[in-house]
Protein backbone atom coordinates (compact mmCIF):
# COMPACT_ATOMS: atom_id res chain seq x y z
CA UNK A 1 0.00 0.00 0.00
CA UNK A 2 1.62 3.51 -1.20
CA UNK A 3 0.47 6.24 1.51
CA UNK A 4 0.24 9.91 0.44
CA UNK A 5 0.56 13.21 2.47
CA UNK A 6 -2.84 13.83 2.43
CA UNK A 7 -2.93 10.19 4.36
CA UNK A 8 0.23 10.80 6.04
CA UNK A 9 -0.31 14.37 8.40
CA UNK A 10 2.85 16.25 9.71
CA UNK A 11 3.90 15.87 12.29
CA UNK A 12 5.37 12.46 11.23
CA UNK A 13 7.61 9.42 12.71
CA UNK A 14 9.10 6.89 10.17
CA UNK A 15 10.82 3.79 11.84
CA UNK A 16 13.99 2.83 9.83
CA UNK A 17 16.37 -0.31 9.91
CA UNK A 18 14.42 -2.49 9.54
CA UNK A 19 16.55 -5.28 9.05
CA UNK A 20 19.01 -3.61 11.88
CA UNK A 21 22.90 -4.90 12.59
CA UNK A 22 21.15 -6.35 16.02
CA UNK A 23 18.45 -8.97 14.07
CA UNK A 24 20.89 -9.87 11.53
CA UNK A 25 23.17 -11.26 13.66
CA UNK A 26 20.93 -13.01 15.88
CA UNK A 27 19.32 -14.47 11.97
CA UNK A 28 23.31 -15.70 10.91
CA UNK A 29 23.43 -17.58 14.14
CA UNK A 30 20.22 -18.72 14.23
CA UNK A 31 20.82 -20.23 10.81
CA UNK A 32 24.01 -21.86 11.87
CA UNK A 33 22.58 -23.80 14.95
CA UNK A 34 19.81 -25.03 12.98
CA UNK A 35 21.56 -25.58 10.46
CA UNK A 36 24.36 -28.16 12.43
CA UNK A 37 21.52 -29.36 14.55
CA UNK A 38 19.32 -30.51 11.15
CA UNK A 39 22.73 -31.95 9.87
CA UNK A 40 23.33 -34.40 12.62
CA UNK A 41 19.47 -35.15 13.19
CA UNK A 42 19.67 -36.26 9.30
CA UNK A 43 22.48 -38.14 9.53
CA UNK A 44 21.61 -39.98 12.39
CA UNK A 45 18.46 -41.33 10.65
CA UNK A 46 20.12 -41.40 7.25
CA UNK A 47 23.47 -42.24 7.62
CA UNK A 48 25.92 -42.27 4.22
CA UNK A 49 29.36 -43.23 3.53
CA UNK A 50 31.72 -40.44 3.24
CA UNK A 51 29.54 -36.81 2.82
CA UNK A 52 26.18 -36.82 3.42
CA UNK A 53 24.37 -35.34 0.96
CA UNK A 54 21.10 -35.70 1.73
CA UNK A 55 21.90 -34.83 5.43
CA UNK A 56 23.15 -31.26 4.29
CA UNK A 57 20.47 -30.32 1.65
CA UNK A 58 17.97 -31.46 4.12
CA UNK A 59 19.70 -29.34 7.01
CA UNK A 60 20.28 -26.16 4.11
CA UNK A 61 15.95 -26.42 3.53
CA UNK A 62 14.97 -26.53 7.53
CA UNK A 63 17.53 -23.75 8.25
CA UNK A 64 16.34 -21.40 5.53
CA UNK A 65 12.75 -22.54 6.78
CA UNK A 66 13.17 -21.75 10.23
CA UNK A 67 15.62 -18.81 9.76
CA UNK A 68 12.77 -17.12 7.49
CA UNK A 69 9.76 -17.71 10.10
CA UNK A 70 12.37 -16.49 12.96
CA UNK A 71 13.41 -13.18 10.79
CA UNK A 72 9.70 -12.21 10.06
CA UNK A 73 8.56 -12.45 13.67
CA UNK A 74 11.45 -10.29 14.59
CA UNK A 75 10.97 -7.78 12.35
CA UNK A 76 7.60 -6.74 13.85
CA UNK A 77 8.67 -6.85 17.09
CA UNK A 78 12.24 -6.04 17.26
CA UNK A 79 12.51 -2.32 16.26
CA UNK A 80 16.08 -0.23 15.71
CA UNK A 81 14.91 2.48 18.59
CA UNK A 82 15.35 4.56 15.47
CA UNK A 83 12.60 7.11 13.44
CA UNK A 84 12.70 9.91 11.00
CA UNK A 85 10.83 12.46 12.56
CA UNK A 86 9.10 15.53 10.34
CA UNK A 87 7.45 18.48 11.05
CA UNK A 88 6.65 22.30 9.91
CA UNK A 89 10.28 22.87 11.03
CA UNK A 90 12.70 20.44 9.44
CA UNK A 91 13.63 16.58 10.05
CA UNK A 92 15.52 14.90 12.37
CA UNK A 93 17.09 11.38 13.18
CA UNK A 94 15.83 10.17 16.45
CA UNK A 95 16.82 7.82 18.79
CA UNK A 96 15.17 7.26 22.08
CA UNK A 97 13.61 10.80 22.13
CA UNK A 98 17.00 12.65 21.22
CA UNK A 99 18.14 13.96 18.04
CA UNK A 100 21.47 12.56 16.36
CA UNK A 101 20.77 14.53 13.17
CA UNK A 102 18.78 17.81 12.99
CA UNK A 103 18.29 19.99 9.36
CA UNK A 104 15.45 22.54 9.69
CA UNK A 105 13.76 24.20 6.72
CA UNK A 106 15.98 26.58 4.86
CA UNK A 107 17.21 27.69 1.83
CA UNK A 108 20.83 26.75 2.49
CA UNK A 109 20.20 23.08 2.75
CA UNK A 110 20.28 20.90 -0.17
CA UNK A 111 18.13 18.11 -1.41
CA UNK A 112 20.64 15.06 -2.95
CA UNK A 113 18.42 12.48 -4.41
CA UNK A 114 20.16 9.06 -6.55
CA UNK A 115 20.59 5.87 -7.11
CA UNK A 116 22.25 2.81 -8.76
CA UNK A 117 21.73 -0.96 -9.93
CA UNK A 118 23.77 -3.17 -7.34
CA UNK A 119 25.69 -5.46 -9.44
CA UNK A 120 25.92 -8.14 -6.74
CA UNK A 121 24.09 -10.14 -4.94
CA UNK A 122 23.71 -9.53 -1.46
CA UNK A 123 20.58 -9.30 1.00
CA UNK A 124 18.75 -8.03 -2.07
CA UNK A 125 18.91 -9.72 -5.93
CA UNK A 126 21.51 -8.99 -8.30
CA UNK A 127 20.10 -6.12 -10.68
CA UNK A 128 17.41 -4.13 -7.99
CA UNK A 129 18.39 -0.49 -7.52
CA UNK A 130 19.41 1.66 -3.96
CA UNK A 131 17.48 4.89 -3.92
CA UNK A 132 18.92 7.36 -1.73
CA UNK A 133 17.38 10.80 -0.86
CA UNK A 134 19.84 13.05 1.18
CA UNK A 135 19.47 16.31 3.05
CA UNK A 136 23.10 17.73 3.33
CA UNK A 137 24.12 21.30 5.19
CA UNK A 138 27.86 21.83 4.72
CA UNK A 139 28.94 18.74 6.16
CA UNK A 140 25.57 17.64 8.16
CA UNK A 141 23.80 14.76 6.00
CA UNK A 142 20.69 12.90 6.68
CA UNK A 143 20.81 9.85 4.01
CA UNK A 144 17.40 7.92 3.75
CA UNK A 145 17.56 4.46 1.25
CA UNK A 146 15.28 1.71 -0.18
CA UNK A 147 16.59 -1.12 -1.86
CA UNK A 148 13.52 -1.71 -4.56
CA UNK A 149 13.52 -4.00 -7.49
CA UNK A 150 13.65 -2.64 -11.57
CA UNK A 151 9.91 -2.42 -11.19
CA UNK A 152 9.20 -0.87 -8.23
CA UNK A 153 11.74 1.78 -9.45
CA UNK A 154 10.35 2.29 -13.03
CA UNK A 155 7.07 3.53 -10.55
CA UNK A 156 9.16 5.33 -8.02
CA UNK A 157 10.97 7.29 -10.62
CA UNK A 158 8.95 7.56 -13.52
CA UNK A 159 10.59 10.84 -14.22
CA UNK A 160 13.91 10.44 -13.80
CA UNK A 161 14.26 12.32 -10.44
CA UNK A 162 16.94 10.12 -8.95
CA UNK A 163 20.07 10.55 -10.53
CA UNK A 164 22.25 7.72 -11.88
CA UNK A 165 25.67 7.72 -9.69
CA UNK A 166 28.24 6.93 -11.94
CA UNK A 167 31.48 5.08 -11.26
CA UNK A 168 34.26 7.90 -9.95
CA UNK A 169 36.31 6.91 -13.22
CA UNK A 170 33.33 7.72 -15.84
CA UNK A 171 34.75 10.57 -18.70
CA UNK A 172 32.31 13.57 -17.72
CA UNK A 173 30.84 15.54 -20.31
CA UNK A 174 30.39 19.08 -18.48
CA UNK A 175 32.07 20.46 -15.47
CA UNK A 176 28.43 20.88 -14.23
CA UNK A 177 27.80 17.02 -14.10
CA UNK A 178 31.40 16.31 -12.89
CA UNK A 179 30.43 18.88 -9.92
CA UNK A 180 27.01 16.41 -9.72
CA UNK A 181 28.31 13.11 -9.67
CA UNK A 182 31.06 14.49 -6.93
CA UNK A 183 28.18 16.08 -4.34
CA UNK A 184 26.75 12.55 -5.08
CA UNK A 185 29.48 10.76 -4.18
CA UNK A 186 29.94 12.23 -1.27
CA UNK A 187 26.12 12.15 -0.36
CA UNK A 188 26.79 8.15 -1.12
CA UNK A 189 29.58 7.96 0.92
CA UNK A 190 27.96 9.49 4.18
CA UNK A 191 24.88 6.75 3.00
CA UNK A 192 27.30 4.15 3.18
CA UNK A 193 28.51 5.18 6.76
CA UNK A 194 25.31 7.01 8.06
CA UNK A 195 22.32 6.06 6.44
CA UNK A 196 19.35 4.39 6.99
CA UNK A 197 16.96 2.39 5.32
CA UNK A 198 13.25 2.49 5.33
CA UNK A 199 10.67 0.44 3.62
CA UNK A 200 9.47 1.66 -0.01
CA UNK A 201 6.04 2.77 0.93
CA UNK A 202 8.04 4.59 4.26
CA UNK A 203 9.97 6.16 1.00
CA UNK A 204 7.26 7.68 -0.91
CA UNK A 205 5.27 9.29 2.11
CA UNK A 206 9.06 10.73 3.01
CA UNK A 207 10.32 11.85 -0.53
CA UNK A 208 6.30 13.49 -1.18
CA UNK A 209 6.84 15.35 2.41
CA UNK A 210 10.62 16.34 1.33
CA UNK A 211 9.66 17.86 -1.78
CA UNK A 212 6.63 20.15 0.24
CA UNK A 213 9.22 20.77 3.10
CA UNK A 214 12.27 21.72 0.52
CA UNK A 215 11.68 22.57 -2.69
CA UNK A 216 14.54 22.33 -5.50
């Protein structure tokens, strides 16, 4: 479901990190114990000479079963302690009631919005895009992402908003989109460090009240 700011009243909280560094690494270990536990139930009711095949492929399906279950439950009730809060004034990166990143509404702060296909697989398919939306003050940055797939960013972006980020070694055409692509890649590399992820429907309802709050 796609929420709009008519829906969506200021002022707003957005819970981000989702999938925070917390739950994953409770998920990896999870996996692993089930996944040595299944192994040696197997075996011990379907022993083999030498590797046992059947004993890992068996152990690989109730892992990723279990791990899956585990990972959804968590998600709903395992939260980062972390929101994107909007109002009239500006936005800010909250954690338990304090601000860690503050940019009110004025004309010096810039709106940084990109993205690019990720080439590898990693918690996300090969081929789906990061969309980034920054606010940036001199060297303050607030960096909200979504990881979508092709589709879901042919709707996102119909227009073209988001800006390709090139690779740093790419021949530029105009010292205009060289002085682009470098603000980007700097935007990216605060992302990379500082960012935080929200869900795609969190996205739209954010990037709708960006564009009231600061205008291009």
């Amino acid at each position: 479901m796609t929420f709009s700011t008519q829906q969506q009243q200021l002022p707003l909280s957005i819970p981000v990190d989702q999938e925070h560094g917390g739950l994953r690494l409770v998920i990896a270990i999870f996996f692993l114990v089930v996944l040595v536990i299944s192994f040696i139930s197997i075996s011990a009711f379907v022993p083999a000479q030498g590797l046992n095949l059947a004993a890992g492929l068996g152990g690989l399906l109730l892992a990723a079963a279990a791990t899956y279950i585990l990972e959804q439950q968590l998600k709903r009730r395992w939260q980062s302690g972390r929101v994107v809060r909007l109002d009239a004034d500006g936005v800010a990166l909250m954690r338990k009631q304090a601000a860690s990143i503050q940019l009110p509404v004025t004309p010096e702060v810039q709106r940084l919005r990109w993205h690019f296909v990720i080439n590898r697989r990693t918690r996300v398919p090969k081929g789906w895009h990061m969309v980034a939306l920054a606010l940036a003050e001199e060297d303050t940055y607030l960096t909200v992402f979504t990881l979508v797939s092709p589709e879901d960013y042919k709707a996102l972006d119909p227009d073209g908003a988001f800006i390709r980020l090139k690779k740093q070694d790419d021949n530029e055409k105009s010292l205009r989109l060289a002085g682009e692509q470098r603000r980007l890649h700097k935007a990216e590399s605060m992302r990379w460090h500082e960012g935080v992820e929200m869900s795609l429907d969190d996205f739209k309802t954010y990037n709708e009240h960006i564009e009231r709050l600061y205008p291009a």
